[in-house]
N, C-alpha and C. Protein backbone atom coordinates (compact mmCIF):
# COMPACT_ATOMS: atom_id res chain seq x y z
N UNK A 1 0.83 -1.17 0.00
CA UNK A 1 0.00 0.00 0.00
C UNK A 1 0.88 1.25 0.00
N UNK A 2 0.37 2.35 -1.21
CA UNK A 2 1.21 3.19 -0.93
C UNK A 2 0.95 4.54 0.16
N UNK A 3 2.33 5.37 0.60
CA UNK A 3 1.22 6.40 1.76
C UNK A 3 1.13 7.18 1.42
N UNK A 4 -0.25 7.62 1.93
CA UNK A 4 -1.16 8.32 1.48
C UNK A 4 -0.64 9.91 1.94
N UNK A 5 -0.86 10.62 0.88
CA UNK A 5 -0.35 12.46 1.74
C UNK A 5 -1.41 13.32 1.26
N UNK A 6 -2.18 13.51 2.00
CA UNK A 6 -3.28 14.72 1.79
C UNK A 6 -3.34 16.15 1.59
N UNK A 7 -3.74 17.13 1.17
CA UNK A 7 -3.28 18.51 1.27
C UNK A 7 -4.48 19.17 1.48
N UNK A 8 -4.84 20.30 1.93
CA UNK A 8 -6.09 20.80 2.02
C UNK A 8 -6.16 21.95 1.11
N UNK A 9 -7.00 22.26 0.02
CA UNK A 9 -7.40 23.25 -0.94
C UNK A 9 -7.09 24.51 -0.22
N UNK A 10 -8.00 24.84 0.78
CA UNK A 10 -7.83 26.09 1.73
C UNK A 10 -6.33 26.51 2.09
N UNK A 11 -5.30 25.65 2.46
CA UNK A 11 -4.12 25.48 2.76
C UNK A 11 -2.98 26.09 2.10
N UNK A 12 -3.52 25.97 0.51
CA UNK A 12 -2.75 26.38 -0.75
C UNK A 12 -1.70 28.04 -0.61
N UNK A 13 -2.47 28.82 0.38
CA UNK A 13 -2.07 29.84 0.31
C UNK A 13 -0.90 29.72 1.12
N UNK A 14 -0.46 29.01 1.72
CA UNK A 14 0.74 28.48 2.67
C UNK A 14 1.92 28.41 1.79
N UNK A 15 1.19 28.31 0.42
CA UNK A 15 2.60 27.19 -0.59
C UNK A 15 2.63 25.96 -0.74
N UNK A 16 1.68 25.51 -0.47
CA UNK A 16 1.91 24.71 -0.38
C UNK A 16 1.23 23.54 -2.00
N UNK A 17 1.11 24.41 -2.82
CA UNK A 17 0.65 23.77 -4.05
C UNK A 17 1.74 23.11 -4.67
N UNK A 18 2.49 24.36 -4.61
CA UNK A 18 4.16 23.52 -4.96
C UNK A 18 4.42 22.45 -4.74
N UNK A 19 4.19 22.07 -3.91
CA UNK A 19 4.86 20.73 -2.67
C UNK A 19 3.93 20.00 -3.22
N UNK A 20 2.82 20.37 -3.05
CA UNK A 20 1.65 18.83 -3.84
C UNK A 20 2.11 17.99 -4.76
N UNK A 21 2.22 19.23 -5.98
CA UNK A 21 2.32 19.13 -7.24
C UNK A 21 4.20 18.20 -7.63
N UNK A 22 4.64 18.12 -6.34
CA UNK A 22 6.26 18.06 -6.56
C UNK A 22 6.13 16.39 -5.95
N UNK A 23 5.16 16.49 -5.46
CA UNK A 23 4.81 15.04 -4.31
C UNK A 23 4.21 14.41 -5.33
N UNK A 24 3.59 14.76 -6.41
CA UNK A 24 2.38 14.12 -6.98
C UNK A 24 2.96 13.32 -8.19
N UNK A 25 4.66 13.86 -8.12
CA UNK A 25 5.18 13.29 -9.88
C UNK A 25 6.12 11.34 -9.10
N UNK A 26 5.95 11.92 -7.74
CA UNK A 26 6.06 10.09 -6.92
C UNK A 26 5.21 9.05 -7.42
N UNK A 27 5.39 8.34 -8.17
CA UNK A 27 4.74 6.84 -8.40
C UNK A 27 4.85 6.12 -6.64
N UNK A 28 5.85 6.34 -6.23
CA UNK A 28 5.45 5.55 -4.46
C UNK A 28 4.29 6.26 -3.64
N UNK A 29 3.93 7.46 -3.92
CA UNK A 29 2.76 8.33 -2.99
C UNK A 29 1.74 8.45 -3.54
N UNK A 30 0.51 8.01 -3.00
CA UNK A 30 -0.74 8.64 -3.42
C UNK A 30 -0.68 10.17 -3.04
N UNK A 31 -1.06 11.13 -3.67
CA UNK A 31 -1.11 12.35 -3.24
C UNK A 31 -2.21 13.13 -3.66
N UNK A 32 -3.28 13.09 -2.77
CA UNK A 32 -4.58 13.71 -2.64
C UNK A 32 -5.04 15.57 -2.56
N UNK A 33 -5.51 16.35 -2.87
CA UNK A 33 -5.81 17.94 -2.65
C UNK A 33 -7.97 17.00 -2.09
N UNK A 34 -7.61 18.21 -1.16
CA UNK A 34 -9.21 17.87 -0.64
C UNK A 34 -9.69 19.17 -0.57
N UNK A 35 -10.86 19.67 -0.60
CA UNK A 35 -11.13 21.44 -0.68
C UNK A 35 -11.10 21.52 1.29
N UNK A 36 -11.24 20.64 2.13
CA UNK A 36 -10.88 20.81 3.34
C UNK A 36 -10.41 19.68 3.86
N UNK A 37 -9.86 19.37 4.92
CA UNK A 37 -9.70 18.47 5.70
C UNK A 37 -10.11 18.97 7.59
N UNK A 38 -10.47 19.78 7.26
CA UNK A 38 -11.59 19.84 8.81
C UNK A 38 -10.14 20.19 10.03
N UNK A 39 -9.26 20.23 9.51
CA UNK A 39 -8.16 21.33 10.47
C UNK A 39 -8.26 22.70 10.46
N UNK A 40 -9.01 23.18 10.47
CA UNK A 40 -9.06 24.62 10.35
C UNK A 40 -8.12 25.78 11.26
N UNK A 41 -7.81 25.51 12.70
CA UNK A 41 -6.68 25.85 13.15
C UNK A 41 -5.22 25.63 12.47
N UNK A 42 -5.18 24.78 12.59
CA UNK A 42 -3.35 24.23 11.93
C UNK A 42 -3.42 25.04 10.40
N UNK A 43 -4.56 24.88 9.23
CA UNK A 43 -4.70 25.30 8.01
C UNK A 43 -4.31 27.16 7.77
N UNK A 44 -5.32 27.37 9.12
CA UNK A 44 -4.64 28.62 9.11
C UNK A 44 -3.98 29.50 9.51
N UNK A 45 -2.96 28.95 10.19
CA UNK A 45 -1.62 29.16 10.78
C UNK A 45 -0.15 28.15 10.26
N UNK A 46 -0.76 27.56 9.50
CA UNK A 46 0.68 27.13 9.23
C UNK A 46 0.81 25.99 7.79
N UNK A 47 1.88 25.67 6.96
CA UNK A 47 1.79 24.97 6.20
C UNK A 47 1.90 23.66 6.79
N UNK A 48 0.23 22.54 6.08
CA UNK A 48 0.71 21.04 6.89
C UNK A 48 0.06 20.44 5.73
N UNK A 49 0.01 18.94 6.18
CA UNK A 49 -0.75 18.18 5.18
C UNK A 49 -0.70 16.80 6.20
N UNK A 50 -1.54 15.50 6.13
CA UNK A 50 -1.80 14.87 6.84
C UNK A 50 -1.16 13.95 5.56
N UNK A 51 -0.01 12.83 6.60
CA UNK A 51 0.60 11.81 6.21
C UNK A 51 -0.03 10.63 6.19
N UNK A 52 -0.44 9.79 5.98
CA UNK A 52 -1.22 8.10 6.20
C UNK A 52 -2.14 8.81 7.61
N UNK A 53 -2.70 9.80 7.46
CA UNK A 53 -4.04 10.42 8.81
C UNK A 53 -3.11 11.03 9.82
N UNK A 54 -1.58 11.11 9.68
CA UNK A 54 -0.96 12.40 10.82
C UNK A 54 -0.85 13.52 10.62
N UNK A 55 -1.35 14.46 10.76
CA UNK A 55 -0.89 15.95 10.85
C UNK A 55 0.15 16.18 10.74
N UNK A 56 1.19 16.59 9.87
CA UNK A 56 2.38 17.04 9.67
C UNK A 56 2.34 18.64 9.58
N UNK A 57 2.77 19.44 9.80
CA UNK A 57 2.99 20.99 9.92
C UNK A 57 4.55 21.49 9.86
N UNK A 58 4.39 22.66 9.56
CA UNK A 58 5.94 23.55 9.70
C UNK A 58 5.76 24.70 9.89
N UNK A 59 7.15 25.46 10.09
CA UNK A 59 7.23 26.68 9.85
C UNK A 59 7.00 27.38 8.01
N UNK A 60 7.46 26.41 7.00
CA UNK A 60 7.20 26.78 5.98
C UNK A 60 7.57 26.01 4.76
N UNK A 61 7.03 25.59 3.73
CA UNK A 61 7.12 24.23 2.76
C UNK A 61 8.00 23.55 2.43
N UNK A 62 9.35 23.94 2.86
CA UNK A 62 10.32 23.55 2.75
C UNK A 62 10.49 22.62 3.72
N UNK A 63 10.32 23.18 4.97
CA UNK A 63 10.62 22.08 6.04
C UNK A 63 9.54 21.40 6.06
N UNK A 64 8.13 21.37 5.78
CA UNK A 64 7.22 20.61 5.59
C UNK A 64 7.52 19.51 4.67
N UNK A 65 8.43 19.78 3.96
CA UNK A 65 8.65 18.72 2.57
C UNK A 65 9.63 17.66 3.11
N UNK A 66 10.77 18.54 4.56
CA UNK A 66 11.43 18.04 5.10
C UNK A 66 10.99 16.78 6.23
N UNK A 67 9.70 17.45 6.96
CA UNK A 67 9.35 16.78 7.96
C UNK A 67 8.44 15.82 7.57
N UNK A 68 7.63 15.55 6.37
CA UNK A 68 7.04 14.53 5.37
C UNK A 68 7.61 13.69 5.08
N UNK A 69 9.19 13.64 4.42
CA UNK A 69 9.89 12.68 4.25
C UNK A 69 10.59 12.40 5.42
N UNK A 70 10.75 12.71 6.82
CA UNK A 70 10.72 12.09 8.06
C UNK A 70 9.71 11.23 8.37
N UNK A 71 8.65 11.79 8.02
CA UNK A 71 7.37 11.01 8.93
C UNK A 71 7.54 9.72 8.02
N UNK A 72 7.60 10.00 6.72
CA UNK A 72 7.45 8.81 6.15
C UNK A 72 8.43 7.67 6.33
N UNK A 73 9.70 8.08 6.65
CA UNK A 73 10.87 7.14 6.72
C UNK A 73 10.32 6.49 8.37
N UNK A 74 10.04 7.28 9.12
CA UNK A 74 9.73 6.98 10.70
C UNK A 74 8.53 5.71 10.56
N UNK A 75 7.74 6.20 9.73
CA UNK A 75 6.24 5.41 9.59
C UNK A 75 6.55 3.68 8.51
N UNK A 76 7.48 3.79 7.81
CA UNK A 76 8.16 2.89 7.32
C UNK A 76 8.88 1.82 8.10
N UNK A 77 9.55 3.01 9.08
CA UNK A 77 10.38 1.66 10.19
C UNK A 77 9.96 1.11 10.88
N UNK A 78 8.50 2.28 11.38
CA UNK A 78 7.60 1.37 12.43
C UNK A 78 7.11 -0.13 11.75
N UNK A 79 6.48 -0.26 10.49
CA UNK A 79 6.09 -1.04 9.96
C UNK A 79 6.73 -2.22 9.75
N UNK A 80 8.24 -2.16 9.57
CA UNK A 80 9.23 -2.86 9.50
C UNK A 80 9.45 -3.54 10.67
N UNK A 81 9.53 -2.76 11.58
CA UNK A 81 9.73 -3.55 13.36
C UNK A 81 8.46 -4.31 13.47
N UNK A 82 7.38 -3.95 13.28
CA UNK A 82 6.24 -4.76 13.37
C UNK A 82 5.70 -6.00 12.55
N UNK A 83 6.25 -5.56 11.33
CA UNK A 83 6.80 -7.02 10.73
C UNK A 83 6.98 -8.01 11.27
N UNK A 84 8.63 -7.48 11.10
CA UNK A 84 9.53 -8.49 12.10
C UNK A 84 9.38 -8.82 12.92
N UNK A 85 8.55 -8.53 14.63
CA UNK A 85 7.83 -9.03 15.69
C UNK A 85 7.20 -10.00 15.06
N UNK A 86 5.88 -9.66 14.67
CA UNK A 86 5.21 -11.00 13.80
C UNK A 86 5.87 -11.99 13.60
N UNK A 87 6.89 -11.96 12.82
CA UNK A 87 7.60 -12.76 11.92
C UNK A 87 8.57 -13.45 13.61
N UNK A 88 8.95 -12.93 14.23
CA UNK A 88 9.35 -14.10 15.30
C UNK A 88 8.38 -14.22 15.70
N UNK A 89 7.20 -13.94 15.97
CA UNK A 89 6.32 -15.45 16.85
C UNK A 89 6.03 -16.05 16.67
């Protein structure tokens, strides 16, 4: 399954279209625009987008682009350790 990265329409004025549109040329990411995602605090204070349903945010799209490909490497390893548990019992 690939992960999923959401963006909110309203959001756009953050900059964050760029980043969609830069996310969207990934064959590994689904990458969704929704006209809201029902954050309306975080949307309008800061650039974010919700990773596989986490809230990701920044100071500004750059580090958002930064802290996205964290979450995702983080959300990857979790999956990996949990695997592997499985896989020994």
């Amino acid at each position: 399954m690939k992960p999923m990265i959401e963006f909110c329409a309203s959001n756009m004025h953050h900059g964050t279209r760029r980043l969609l549109e830069k996310l969207e040329e990934n064959p590994e990411l689904d990458v969704i625009e929704y006209g809201c995602l029902g954050n309306c605090g975080e949307c309008y204070l800061a650039p974010f987008a919700l990773v596989n349903g986490e809230i990701v945010s920044a100071e500004d799209v750059e580090q958002l682009e930064e802290r996205i490909r964290d979450v995702l490497k983080d959300q990857q390893a979790d999956r990996e350790a949990l695997d592997k548990l499985i896989d020994d019992l």
